[in-house]
Protein backbone atom coordinates (compact mmCIF):
# COMPACT_ATOMS: atom_id res chain seq x y z
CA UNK A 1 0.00 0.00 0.00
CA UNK A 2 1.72 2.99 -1.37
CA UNK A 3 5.52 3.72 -0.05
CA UNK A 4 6.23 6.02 2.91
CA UNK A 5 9.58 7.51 2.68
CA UNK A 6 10.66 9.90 6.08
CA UNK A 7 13.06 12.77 6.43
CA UNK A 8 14.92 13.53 9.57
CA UNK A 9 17.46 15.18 11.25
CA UNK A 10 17.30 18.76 13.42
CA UNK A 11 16.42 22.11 11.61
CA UNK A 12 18.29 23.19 9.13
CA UNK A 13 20.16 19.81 8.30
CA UNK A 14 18.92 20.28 4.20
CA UNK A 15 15.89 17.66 4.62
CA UNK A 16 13.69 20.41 2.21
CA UNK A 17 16.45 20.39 -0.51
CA UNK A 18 16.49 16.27 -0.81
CA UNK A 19 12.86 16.22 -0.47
CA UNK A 20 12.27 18.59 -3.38
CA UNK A 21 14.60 16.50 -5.39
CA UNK A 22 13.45 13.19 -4.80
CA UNK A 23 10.11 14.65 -5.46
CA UNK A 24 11.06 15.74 -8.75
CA UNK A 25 13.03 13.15 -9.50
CA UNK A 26 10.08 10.39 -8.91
CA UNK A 27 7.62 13.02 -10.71
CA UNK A 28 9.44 12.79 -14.37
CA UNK A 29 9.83 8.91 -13.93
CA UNK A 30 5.66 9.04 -13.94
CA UNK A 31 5.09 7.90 -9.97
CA UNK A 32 2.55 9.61 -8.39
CA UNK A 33 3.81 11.50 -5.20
CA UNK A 34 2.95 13.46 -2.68
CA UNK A 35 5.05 15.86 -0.24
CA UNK A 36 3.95 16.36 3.50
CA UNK A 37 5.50 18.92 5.87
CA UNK A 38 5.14 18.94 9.47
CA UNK A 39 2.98 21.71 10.82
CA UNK A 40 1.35 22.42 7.54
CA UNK A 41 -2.60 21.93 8.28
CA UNK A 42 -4.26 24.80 7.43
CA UNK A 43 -5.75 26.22 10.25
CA UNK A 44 -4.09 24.52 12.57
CA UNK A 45 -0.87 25.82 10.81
CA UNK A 46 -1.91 29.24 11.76
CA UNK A 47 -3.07 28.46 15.29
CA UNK A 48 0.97 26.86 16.53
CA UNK A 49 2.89 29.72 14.57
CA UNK A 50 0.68 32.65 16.56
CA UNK A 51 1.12 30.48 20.19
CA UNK A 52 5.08 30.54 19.01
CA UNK A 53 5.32 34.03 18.15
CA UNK A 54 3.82 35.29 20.97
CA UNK A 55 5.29 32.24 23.58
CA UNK A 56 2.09 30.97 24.95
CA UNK A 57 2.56 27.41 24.44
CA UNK A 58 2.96 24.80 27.51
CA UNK A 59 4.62 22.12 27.32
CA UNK A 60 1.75 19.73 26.43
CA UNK A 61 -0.19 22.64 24.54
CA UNK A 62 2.71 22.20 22.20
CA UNK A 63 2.46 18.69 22.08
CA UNK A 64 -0.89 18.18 21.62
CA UNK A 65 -1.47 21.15 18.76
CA UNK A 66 1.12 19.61 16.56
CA UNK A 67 -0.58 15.92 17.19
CA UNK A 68 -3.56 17.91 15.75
CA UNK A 69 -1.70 19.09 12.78
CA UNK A 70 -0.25 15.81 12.19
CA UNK A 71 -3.59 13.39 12.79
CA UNK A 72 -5.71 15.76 10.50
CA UNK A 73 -2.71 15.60 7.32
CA UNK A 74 -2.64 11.94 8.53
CA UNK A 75 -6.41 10.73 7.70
CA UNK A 76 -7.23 13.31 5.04
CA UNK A 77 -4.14 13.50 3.04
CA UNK A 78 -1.47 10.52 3.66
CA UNK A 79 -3.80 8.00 3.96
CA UNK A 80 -5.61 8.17 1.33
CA UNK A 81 -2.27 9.02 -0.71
CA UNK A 82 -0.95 5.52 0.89
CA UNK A 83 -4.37 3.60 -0.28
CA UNK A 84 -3.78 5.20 -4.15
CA UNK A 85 -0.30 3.63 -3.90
CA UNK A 86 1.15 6.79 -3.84
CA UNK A 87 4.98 7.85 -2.87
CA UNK A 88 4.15 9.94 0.44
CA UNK A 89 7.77 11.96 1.32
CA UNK A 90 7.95 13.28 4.46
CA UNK A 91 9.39 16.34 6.20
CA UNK A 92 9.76 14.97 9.52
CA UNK A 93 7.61 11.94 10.83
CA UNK A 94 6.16 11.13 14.54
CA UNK A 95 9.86 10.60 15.20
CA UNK A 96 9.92 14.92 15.68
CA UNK A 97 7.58 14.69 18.13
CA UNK A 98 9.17 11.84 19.96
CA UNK A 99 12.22 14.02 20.26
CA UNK A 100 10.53 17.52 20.39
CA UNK A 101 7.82 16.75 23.18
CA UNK A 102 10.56 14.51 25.92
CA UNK A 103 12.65 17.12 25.69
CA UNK A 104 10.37 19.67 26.72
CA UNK A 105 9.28 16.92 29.58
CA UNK A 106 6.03 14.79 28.19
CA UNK A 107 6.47 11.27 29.17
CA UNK A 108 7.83 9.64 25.94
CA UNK A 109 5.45 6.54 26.44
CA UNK A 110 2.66 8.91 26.08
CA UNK A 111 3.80 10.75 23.30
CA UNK A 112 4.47 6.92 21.30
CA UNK A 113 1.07 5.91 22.51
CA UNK A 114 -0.38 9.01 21.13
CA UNK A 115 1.11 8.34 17.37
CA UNK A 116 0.08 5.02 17.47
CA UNK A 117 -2.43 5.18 14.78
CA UNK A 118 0.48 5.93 11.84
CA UNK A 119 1.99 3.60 10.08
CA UNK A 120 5.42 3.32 10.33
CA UNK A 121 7.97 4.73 7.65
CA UNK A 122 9.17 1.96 4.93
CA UNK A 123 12.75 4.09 4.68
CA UNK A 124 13.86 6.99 7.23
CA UNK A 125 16.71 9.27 6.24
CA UNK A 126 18.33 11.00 8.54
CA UNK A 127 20.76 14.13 7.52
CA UNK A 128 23.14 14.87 10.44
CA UNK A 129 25.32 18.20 10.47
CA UNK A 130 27.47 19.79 13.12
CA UNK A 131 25.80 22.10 15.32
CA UNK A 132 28.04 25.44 13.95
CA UNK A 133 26.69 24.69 10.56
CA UNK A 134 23.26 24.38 11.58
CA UNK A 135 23.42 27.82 13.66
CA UNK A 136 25.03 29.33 10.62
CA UNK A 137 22.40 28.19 8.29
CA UNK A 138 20.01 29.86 10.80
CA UNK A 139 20.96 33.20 10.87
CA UNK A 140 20.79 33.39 7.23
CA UNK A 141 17.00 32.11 7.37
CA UNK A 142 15.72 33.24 10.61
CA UNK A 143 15.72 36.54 12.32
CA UNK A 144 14.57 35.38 15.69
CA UNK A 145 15.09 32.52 18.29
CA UNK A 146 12.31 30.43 19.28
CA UNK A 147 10.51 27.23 19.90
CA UNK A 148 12.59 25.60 16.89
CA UNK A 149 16.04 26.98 19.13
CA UNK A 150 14.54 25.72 22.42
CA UNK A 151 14.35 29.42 23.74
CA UNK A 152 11.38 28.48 25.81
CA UNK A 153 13.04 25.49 27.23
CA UNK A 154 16.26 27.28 29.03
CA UNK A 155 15.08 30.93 28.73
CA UNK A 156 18.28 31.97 31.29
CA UNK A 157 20.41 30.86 28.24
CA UNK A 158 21.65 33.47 25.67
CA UNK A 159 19.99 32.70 22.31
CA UNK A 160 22.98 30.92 20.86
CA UNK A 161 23.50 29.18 23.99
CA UNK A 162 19.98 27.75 23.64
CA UNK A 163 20.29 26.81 20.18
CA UNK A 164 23.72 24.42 21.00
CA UNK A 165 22.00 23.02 23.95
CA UNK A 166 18.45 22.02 22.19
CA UNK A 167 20.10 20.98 19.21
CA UNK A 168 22.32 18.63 21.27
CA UNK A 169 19.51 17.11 23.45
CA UNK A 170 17.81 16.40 20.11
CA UNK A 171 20.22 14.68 18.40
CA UNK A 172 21.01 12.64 21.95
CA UNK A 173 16.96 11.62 22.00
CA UNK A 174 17.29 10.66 18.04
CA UNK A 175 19.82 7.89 18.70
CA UNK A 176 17.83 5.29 20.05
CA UNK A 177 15.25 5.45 16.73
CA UNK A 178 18.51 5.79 14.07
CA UNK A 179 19.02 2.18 15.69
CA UNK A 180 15.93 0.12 16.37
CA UNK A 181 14.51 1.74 13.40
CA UNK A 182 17.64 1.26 11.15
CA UNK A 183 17.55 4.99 10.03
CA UNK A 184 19.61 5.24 7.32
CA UNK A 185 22.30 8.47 7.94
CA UNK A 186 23.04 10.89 5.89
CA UNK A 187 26.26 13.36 6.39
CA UNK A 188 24.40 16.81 6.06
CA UNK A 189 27.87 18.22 5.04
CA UNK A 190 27.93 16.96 1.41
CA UNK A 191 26.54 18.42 -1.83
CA UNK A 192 22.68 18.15 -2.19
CA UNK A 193 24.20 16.06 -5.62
CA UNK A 194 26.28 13.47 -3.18
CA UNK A 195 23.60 13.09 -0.94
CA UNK A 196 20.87 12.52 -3.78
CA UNK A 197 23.38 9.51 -4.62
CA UNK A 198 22.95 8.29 -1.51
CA UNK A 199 19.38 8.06 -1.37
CA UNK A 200 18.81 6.75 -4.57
CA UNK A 201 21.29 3.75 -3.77
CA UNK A 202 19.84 3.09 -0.84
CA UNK A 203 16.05 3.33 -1.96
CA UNK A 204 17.26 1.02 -5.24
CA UNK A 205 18.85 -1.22 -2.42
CA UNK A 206 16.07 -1.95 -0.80
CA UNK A 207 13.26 -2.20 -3.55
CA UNK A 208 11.78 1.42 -2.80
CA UNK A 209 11.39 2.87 -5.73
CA UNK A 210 10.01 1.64 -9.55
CA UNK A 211 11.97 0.32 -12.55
CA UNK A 212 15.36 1.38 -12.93
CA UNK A 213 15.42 4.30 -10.45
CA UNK A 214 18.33 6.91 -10.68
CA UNK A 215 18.99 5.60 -13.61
């Protein structure tokens, strides 16, 4: 049923880049696909970015608004993509919130019991970069620090200070999933071209994709 394919890693690691060009990629080769970001219900969307902006999210408001976001894309849009056999890529997966919500101090049990109802990933990639990197690549995007930088979470930190810190607690709660769930890792530091390689070896590898894929 259809073919689930994850991206992860923390923010600005390049997941958007690879997902655009896998996306296009399996477009011209005629398989149907579908793109879906996390925190991108309408609506809903609108409802976490205000709370963020104006820092009036609790710990398990947070969690449970982006459930919300994720539940409603879930049974109206990657479902049914799923059922049509569709290629579903995904900016982030419940595997955000696993990492997101614990560090911010919901039980993780609760937050695994929550996502119960999605199906798991057939391939997750994970892009990894060094923590400089990722605070470079933030200043040039973002103007502020926030709920992405872990701001709310150590507010007696300087911005940068809370940046390192959240990024590093993060990547310490990934570890656990890049093992059971045999994410596959990707070195954030290469080209977008190297690491587009990489992912169409590994999806070729292990029967992913259709007919002579990368090719």
């Amino acid at each position: 049923m259809g073919c689930l394919i994850a991206f992860e890693g923390v923010a600005r690691s390049g997941k958007s880049t690879l997902i655009n060009l896998l996306n296009q990629e399996l477009s011209e080769k005629g398989i149907e696909t579908s793109i879906t970001e996390w925190n991108s219900y309408p609506g809903i969307q609108d409802i976490i970015n205000h709370k963020k902006t104006h820092f009036t999210f609790s710990p398990l408001t947070y969690s449970l608004m982006h459930l919300s976001d994720f539940a409603l894309r879930y049974e109206e849009r990657i479902r049914p993509a799923l059922e049509r056999e569709s290629y579903v890529i995904a900016d982030r997966w419940y595997y955000t919130a696993f990492t997101r919500d614990v560090v911010r101090g919901i039980p993780l049990d609760y937050v695994q019991q929550a996502y119960q109802f999605a199906r798991k990933p057939d391939v997750v990639f994970f892009i990894d970069i060094p923590v400089e990197i990722a605070l470079e690549r933030h200043y040039k995007t973002k103007t502020y620090f926030g709920y992405n930088s872990g701001t709310d979470i150590w507010p007696e930190l300087t911005a940068e200070e809370a940046f390192k810190t959240y990024f590093s607690a993060l990547k310490e709660l990934y570890l656990p999933f890049i093992k059971e769930d045999r994410f596959i890792y990707l070195d954030g530091t290469n080209s977008p071209d190297d690491l587009m390689r990489q992912v169409r070896a590994h999806l070729s590898a292990k029967d992913v994709s259709v007919g002579e894929f990368g090719n």
